[in-house]
Each structure stands twice: as C-alpha cells, then as structure tokens.
N, C-alpha and C. Protein backbone atom coordinates (compact mmCIF):
# COMPACT_ATOMS: atom_id res chain seq x y z
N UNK A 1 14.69 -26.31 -25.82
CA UNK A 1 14.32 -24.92 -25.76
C UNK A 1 14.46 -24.45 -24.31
N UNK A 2 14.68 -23.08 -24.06
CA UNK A 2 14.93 -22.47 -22.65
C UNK A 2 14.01 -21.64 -22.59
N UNK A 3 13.34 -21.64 -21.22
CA UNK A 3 13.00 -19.95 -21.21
C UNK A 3 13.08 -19.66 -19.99
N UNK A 4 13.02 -18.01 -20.47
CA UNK A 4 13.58 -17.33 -19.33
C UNK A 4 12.86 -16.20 -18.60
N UNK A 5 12.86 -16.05 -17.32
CA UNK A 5 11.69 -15.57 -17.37
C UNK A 5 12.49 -13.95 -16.97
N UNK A 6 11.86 -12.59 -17.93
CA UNK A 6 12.98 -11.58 -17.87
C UNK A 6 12.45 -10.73 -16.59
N UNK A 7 11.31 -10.60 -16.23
CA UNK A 7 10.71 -10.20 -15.52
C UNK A 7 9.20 -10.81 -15.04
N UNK A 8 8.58 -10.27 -13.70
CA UNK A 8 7.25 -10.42 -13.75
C UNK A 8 6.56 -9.44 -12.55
N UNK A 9 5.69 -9.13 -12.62
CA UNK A 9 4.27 -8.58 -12.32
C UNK A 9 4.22 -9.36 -10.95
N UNK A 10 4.00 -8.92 -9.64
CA UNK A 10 3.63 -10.10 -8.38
C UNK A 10 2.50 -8.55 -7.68
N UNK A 11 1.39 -9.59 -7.52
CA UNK A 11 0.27 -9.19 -6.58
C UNK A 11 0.21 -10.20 -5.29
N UNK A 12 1.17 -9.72 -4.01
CA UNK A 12 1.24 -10.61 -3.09
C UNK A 12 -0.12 -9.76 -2.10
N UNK A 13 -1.06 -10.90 -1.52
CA UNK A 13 -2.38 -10.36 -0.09
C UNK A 13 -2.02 -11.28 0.47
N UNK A 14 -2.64 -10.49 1.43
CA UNK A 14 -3.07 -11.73 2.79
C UNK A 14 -3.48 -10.48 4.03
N UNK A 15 -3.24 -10.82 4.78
CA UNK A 15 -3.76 -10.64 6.56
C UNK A 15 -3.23 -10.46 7.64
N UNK A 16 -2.63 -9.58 7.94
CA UNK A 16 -1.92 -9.28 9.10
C UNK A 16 -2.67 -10.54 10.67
N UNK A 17 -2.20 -11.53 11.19
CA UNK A 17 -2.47 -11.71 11.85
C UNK A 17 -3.25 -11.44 13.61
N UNK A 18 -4.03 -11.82 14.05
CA UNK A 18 -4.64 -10.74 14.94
C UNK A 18 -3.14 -11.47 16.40
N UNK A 19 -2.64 -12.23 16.31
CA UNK A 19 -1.68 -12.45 17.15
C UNK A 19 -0.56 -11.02 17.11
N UNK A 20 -0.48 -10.71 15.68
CA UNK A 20 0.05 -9.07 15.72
C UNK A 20 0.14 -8.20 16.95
N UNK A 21 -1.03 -8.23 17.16
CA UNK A 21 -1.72 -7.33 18.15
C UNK A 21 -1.28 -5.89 17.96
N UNK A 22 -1.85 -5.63 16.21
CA UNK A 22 -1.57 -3.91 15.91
C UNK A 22 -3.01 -3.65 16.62
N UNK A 23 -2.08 -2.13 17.12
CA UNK A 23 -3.08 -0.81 17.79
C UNK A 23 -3.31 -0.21 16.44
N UNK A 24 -4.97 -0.68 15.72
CA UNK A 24 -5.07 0.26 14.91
C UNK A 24 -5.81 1.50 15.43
N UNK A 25 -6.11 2.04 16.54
CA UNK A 25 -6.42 2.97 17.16
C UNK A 25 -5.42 3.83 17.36
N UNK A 26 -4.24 4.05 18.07
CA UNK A 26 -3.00 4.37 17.75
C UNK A 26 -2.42 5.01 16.26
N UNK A 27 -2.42 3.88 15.55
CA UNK A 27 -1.82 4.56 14.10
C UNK A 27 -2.82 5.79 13.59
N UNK A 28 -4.48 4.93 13.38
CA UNK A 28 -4.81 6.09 13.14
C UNK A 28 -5.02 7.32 13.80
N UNK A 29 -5.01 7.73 14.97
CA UNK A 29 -4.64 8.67 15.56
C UNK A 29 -2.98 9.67 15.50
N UNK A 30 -2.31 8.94 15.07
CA UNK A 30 -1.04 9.43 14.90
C UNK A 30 -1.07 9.87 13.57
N UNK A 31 -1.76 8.88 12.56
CA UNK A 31 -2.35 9.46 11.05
C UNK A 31 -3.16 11.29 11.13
N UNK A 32 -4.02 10.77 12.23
CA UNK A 32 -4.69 11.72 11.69
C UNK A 32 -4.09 13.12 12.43
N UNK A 33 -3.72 13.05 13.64
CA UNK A 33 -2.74 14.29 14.21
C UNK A 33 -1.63 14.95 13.24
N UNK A 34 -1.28 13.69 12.54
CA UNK A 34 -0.05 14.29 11.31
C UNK A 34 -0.99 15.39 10.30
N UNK A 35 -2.46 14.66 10.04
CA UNK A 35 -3.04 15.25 8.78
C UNK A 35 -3.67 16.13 9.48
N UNK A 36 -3.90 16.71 10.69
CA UNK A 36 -4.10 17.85 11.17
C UNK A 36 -3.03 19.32 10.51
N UNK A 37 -1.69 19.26 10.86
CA UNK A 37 -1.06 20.21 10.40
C UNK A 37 -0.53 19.70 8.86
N UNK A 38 -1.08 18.72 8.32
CA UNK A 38 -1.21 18.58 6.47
C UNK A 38 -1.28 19.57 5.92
N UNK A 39 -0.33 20.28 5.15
CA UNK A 39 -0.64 21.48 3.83
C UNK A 39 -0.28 20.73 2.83
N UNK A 40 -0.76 20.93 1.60
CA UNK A 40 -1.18 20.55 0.44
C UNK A 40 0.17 21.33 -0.26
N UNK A 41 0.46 20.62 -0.90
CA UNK A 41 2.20 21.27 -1.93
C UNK A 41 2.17 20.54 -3.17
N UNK A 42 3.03 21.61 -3.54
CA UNK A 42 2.76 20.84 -5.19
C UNK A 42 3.62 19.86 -5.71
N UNK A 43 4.55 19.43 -4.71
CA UNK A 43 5.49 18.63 -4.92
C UNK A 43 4.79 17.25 -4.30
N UNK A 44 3.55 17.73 -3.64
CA UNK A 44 3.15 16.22 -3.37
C UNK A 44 1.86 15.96 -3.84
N UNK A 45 1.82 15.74 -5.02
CA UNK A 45 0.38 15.75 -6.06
C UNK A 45 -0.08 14.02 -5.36
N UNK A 46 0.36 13.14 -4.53
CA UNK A 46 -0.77 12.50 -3.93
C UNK A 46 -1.25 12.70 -2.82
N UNK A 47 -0.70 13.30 -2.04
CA UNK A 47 -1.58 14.20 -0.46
C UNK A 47 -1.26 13.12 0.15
N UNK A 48 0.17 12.12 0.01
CA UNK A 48 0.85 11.65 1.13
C UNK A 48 1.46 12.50 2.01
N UNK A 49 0.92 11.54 3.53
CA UNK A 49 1.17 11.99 4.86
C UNK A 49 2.68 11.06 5.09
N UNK A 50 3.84 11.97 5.10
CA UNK A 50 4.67 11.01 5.46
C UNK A 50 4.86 10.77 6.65
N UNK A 51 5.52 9.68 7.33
CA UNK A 51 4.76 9.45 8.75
C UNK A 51 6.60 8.94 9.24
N UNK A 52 6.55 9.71 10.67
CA UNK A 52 7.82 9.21 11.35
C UNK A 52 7.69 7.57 11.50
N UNK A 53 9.08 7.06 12.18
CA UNK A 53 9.07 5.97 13.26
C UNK A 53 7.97 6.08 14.44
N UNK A 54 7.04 4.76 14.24
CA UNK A 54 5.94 4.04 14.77
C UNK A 54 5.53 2.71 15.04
N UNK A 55 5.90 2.44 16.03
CA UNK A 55 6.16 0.94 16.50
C UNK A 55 5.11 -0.22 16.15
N UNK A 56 3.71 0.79 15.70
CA UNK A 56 2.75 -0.15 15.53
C UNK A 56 2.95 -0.69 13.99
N UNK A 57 3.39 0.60 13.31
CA UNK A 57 3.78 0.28 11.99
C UNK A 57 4.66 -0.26 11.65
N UNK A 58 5.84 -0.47 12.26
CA UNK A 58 7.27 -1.33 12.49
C UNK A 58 6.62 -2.83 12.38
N UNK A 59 5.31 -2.95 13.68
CA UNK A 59 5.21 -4.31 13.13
C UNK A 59 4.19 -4.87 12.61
N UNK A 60 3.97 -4.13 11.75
CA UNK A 60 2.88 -4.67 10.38
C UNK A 60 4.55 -5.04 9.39
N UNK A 61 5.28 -3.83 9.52
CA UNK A 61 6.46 -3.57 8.44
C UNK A 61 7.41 -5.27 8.41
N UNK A 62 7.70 -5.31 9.75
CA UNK A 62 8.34 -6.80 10.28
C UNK A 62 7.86 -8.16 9.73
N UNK A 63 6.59 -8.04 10.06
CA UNK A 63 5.59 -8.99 9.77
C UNK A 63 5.82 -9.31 8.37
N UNK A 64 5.19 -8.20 7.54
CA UNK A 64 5.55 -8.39 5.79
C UNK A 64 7.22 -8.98 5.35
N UNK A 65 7.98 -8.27 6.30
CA UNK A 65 9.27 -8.75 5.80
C UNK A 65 9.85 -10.32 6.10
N UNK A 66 9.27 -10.89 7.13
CA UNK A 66 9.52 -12.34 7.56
C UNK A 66 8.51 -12.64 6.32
N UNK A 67 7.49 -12.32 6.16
CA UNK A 67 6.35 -13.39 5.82
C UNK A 67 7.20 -13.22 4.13
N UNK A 68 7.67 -12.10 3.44
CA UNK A 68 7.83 -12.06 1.96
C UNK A 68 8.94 -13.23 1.79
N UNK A 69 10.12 -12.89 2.95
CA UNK A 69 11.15 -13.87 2.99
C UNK A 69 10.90 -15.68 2.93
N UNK A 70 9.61 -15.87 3.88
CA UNK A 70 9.77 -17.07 3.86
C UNK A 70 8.53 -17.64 2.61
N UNK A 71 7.89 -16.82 2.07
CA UNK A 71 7.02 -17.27 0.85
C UNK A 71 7.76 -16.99 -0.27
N UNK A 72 8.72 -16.23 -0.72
CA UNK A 72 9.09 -15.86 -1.58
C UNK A 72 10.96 -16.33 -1.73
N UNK A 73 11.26 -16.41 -0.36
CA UNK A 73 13.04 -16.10 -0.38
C UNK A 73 13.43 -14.78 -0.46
N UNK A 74 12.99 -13.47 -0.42
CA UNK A 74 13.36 -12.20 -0.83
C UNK A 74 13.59 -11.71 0.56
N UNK A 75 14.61 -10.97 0.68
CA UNK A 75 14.96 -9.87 1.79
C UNK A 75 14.10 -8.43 1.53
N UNK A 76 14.08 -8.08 2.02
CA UNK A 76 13.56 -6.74 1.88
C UNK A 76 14.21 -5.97 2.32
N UNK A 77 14.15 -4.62 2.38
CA UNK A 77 14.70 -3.07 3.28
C UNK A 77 13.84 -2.64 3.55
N UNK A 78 12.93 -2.28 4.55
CA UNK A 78 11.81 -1.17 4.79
C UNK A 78 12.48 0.14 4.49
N UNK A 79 11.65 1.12 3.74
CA UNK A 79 11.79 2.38 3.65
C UNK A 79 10.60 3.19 4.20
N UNK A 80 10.64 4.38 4.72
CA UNK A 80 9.83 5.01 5.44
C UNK A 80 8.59 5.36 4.75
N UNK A 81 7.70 4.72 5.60
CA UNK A 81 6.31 4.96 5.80
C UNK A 81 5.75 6.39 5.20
N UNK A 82 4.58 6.08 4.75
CA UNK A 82 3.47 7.49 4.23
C UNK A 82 2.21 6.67 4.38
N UNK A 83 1.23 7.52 4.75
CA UNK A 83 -0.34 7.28 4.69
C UNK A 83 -1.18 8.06 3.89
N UNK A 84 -2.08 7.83 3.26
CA UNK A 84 -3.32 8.73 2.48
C UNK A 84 -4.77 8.04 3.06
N UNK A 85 -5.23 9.13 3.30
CA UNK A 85 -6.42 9.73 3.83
C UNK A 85 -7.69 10.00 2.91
N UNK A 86 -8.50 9.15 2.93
CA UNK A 86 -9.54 9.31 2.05
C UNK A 86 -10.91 9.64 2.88
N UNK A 87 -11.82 10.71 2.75
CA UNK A 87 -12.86 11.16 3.05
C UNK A 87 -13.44 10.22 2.30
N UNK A 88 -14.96 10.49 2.93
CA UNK A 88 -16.35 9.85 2.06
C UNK A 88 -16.67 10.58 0.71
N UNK A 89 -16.31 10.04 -0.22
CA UNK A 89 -16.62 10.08 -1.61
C UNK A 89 -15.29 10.82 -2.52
N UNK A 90 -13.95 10.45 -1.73
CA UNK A 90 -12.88 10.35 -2.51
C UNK A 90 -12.23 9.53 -2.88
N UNK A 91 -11.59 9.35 -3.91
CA UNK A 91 -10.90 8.23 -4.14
C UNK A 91 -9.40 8.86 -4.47
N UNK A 92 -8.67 7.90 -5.03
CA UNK A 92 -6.95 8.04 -4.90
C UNK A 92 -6.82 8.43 -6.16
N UNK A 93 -5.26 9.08 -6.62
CA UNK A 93 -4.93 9.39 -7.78
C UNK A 93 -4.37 8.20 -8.53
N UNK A 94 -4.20 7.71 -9.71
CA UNK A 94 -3.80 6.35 -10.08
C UNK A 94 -2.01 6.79 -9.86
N UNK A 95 -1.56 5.34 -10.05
CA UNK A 95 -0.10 5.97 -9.38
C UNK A 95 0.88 4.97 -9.22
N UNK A 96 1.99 4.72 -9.11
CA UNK A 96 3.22 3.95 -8.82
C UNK A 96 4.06 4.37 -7.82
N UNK A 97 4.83 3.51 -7.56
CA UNK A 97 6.20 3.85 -6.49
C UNK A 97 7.26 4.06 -6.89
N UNK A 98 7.37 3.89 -8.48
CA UNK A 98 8.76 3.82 -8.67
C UNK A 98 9.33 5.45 -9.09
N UNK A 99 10.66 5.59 -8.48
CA UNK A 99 11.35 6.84 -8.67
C UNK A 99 12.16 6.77 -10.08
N UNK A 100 11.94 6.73 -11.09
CA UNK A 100 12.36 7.25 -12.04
C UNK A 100 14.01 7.87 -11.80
N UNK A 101 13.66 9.37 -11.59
CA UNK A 101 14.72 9.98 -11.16
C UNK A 101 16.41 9.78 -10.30
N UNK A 102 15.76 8.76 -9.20
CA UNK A 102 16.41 7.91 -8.17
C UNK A 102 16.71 6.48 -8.55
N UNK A 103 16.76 6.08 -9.56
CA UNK A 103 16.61 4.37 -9.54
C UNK A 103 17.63 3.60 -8.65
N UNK A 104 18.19 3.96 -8.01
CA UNK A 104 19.17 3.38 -7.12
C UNK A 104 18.78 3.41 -5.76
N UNK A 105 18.33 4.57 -5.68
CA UNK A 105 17.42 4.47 -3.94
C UNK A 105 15.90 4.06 -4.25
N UNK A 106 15.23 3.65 -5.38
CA UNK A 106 13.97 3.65 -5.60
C UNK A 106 13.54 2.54 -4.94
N UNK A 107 12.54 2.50 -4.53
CA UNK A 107 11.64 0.88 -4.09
C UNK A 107 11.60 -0.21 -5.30
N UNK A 108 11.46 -1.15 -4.41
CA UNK A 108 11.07 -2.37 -5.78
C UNK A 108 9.73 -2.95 -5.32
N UNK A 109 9.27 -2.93 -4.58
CA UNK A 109 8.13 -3.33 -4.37
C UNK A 109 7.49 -2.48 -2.66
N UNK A 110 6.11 -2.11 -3.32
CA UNK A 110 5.69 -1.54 -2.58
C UNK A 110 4.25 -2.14 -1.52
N UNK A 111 4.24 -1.75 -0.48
CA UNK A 111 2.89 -2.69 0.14
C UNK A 111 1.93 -1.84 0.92
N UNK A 112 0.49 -2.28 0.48
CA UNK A 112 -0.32 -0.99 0.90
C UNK A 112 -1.11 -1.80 2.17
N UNK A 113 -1.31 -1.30 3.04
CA UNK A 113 -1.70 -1.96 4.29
C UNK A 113 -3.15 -1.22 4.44
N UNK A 114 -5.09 -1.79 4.23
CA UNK A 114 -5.50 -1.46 4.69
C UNK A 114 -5.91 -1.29 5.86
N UNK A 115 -6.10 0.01 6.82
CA UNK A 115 -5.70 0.22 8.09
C UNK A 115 -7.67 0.35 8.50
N UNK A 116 -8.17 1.36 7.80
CA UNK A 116 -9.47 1.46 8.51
C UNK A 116 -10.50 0.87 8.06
N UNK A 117 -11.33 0.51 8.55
CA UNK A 117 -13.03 -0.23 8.58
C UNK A 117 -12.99 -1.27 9.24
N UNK A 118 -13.85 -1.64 8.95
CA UNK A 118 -14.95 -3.30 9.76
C UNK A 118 -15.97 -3.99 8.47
N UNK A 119 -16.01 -4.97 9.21
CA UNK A 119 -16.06 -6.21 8.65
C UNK A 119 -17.51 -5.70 7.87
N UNK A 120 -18.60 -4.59 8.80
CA UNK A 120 -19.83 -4.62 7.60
C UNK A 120 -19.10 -3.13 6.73
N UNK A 121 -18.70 -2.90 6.89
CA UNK A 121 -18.36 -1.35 6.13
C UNK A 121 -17.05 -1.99 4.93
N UNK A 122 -16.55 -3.20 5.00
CA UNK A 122 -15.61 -3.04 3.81
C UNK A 122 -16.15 -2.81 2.28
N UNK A 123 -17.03 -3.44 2.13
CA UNK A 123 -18.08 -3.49 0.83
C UNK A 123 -18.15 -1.92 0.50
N UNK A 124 -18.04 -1.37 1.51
CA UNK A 124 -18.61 0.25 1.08
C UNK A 124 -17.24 0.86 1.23
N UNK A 125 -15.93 0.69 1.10
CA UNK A 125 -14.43 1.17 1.17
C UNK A 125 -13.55 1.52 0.01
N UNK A 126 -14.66 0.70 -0.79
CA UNK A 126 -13.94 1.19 -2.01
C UNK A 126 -12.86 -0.37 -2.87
N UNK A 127 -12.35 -0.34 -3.24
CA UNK A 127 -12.04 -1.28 -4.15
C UNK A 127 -10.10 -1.18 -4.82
N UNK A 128 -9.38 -1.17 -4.84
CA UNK A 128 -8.08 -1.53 -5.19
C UNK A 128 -8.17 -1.92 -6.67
N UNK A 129 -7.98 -1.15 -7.65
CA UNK A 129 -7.91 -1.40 -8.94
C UNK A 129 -6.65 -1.30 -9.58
N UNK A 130 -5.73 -2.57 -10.01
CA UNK A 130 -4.49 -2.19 -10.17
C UNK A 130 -4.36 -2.47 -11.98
N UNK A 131 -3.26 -1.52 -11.94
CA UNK A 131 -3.48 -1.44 -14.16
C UNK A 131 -1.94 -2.28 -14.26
N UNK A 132 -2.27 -3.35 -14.83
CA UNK A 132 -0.62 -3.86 -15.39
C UNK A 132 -0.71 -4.31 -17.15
N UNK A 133 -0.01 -4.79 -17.79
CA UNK A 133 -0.06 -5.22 -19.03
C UNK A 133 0.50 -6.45 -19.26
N UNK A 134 -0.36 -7.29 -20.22
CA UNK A 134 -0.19 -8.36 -20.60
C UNK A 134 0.15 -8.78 -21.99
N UNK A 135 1.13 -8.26 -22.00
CA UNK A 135 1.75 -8.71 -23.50
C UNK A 135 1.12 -7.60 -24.56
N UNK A 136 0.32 -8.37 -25.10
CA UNK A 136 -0.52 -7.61 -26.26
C UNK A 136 -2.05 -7.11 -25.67
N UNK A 137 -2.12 -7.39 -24.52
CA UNK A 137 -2.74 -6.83 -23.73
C UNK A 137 -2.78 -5.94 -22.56
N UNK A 138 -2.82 -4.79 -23.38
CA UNK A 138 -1.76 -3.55 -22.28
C UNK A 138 -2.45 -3.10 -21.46
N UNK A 139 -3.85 -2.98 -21.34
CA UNK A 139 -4.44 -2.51 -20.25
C UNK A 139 -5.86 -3.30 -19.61
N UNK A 140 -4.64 -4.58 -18.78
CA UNK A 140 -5.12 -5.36 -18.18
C UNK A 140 -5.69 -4.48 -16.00
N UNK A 141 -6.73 -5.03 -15.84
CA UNK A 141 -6.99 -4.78 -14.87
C UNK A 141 -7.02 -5.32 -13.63
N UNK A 142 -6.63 -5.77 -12.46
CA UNK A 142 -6.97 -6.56 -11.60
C UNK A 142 -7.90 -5.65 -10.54
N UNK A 143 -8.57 -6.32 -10.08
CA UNK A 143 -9.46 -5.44 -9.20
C UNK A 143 -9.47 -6.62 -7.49
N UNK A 144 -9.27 -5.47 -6.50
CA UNK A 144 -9.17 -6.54 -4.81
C UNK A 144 -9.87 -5.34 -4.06
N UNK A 145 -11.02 -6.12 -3.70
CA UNK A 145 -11.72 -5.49 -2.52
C UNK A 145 -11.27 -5.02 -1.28
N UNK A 146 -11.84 -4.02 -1.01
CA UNK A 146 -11.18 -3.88 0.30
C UNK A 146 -11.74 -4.53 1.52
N UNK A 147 -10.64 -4.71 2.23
CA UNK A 147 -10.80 -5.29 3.41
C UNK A 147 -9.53 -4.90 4.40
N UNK A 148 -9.87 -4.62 5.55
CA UNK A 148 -10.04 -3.70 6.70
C UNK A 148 -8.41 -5.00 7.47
N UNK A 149 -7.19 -4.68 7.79
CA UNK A 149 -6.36 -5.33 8.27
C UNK A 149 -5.83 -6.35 7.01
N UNK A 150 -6.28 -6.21 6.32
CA UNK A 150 -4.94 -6.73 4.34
C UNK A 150 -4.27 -5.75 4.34
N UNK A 151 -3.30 -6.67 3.58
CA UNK A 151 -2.16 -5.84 2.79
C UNK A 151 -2.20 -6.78 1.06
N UNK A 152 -1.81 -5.81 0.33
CA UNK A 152 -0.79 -5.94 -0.63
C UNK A 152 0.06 -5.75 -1.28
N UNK A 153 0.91 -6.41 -1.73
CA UNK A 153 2.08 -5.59 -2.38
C UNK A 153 2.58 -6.15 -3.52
N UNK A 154 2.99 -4.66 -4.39
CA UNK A 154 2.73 -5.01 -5.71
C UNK A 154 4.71 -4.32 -6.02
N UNK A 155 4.77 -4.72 -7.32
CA UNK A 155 5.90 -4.25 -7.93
C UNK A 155 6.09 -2.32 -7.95
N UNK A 156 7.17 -1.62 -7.28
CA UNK A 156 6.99 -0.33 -7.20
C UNK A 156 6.52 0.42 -8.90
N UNK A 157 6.39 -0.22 -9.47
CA UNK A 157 6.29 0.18 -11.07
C UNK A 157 5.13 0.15 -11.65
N UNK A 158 4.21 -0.61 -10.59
CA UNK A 158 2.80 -0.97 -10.94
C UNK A 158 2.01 0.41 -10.85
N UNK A 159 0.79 0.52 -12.04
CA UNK A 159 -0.13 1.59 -11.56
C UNK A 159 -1.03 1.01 -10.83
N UNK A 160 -1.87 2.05 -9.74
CA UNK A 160 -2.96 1.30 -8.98
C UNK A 160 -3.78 2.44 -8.53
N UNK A 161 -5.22 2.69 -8.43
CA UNK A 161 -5.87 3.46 -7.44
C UNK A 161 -7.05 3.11 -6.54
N UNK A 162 -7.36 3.73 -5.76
CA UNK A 162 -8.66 3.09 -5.03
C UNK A 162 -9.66 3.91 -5.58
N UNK A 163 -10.92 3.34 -6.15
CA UNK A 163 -12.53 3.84 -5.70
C UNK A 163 -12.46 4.90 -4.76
N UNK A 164 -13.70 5.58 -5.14
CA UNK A 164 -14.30 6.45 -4.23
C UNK A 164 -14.93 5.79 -2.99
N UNK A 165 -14.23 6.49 -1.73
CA UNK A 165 -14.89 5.65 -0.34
C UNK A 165 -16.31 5.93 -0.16
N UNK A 166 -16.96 5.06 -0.19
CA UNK A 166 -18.66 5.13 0.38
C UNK A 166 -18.89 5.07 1.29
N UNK A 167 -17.76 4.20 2.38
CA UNK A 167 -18.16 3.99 3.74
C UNK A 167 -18.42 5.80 4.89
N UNK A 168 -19.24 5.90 5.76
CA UNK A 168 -19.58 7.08 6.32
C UNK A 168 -18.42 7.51 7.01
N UNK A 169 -17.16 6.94 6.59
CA UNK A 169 -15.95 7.47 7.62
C UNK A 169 -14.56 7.33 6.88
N UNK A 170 -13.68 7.81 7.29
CA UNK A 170 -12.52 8.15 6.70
C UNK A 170 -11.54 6.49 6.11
N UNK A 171 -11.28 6.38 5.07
CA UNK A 171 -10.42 5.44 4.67
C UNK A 171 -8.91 5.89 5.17
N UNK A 172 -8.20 5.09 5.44
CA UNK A 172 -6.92 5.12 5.82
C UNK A 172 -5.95 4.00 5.22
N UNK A 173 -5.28 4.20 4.60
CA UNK A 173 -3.91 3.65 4.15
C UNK A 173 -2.55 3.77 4.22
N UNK A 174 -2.02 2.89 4.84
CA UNK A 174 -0.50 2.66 5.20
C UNK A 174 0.32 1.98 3.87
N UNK A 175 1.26 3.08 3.85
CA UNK A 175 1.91 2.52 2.54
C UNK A 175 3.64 2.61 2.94
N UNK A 176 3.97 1.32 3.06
CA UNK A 176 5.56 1.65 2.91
C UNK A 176 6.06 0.84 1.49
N UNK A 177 7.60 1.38 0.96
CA UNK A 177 8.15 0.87 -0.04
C UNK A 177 9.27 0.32 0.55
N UNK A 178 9.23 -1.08 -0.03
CA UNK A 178 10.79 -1.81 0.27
C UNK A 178 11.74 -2.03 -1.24
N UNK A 179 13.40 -2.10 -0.76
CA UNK A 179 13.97 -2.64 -1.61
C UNK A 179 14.48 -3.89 -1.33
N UNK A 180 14.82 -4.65 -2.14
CA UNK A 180 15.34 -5.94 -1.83
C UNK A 180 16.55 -5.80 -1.56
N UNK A 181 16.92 -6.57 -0.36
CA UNK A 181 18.27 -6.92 0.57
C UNK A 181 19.06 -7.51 -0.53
C-alpha cells in the first residue's frame, strides 16, 4: 500500500533570538507613525498598516527564512510587510492570507511576528486562535498564547484571529507573507 500525503496544515513557533538584536522600539514607532496618518477604507476590512522597507523587519524576515530553510528545506520569497494594531479590548477579524483572486502572486505561507509586550503582560495579550479542519472534523481549533518576540507561521489559507487585548497597552503585530522559492 502507498500513501500519499496530498497536502498538510503546518503551525511552525519559536523565538526570534535575542542575538537578533531587533530594535523593537524602532519598529514600533515606525508602526505607530504609519498608524498616525491610518484612514480606514473599505478595501481594507482588516485595518492593515502596510509598512515600507525596514531593516529591523528585514531581520526578523531573514531570520525566518534561514531558520524555515534549514528546519524544513523550503526557500521562501519575502513579500511586503503589514502590521495590525490592537488597542485594549480589541481583538482581530478572523482571517487568511490567501488571495483567491491572485493565486499566482498569492502567499503560501504566512508568519505573524509578535512584536509588543513583556514577559508579565503576555497572559493579558490575548491568545492566537487558529481554525483548521480535520477530516471529519471541520472545525478544529488550535489555540497559542501570546508571547512578546514569537513568531508563527501558518499555511496562507489558514483561518486565525487574536482575543481581545487585556494588556493596558497597545498589541502590535508584524505580519509578512512568503512564497516558496
């Protein structure tokens, strides 16, 4: 007998190393100067901040792409960066990466980088709830805490949203989409 496997579901975490040496002071300041002149459009029903070339974000972006390559074998493409901005007692819209419309320029896997809190405030950040399906079990849940300098990255096709932030200060999320090299 053979089998084959036609597809699958990958929830890759881990930890940006502090040898990194990301300025998360920097990003979010460049976050939040962007979401200063932020207007709200209807073409962007998640209140992504899309965000220029940013060196601090280049190497979180770098980082993920060596580290996917050598755990996985996969190349990646970085595609340009967006952030969302969560106040105290908002949470995210549920949601995917994948372009439908575009499937040729679309992402294949997307990676969400948490950027803001500390070590006593993650508990109160809210929570990463991602929706995938399992066969005859279609609305399977995984749930990943937040924590302050993780990433994960999930298939661009996956649904996912965050909890409402409890912590007394702004949540911040770095999200870029890659395609495979």
């Amino acid at each position: 007998m053979k089998i084959r496997v036609l597809s699958e579901t990958i929830v890759a975490t881990g930890n940006i190393p502090n040898v990194c040496n990301i300025d998360h002071q920097h990003i979010a300041e460049t976050i939040f100067s962007k979401r200063k002149f932020f207007v709200e459009t209807s073409d962007n029903l998640y209140n992504d901040i899309h965000l220029d070339f940013n060196t601090q974000i280049n190497k979180i972006n770098k980082y993920i792409i060596e580290r996917f390559k050598v755990d996985y074998d996969i190349d990646l493409i970085e595609m340009p960066s967006k952030a969302i901005y969560s106040k105290t007692g908002e949470n995210t819209y549920l949601r995917n990466h994948l372009n439908k419309h575009d499937i040729h320029n679309a992402a294949d896997y997307v990676c969400i980088y948490m950027l803001s809190g500390n070590e006593t405030m993650n508990d109160k950040m809210g929570k990463m709830i991602i929706h995938y399906s399992d066969h005859r079990d279609p609305d399977k849940q995984f749930i990943i805490p937040y924590e302050q300098n993780a990433y994960v990255i999930i298939n661009s096709d996956t649904n996912y949203y965050f909890t409402p932030n409890g912590a007394p200060y702004d949540r911040i999320l770095v999200i870029t989409e890659f395609q495979k090299g």
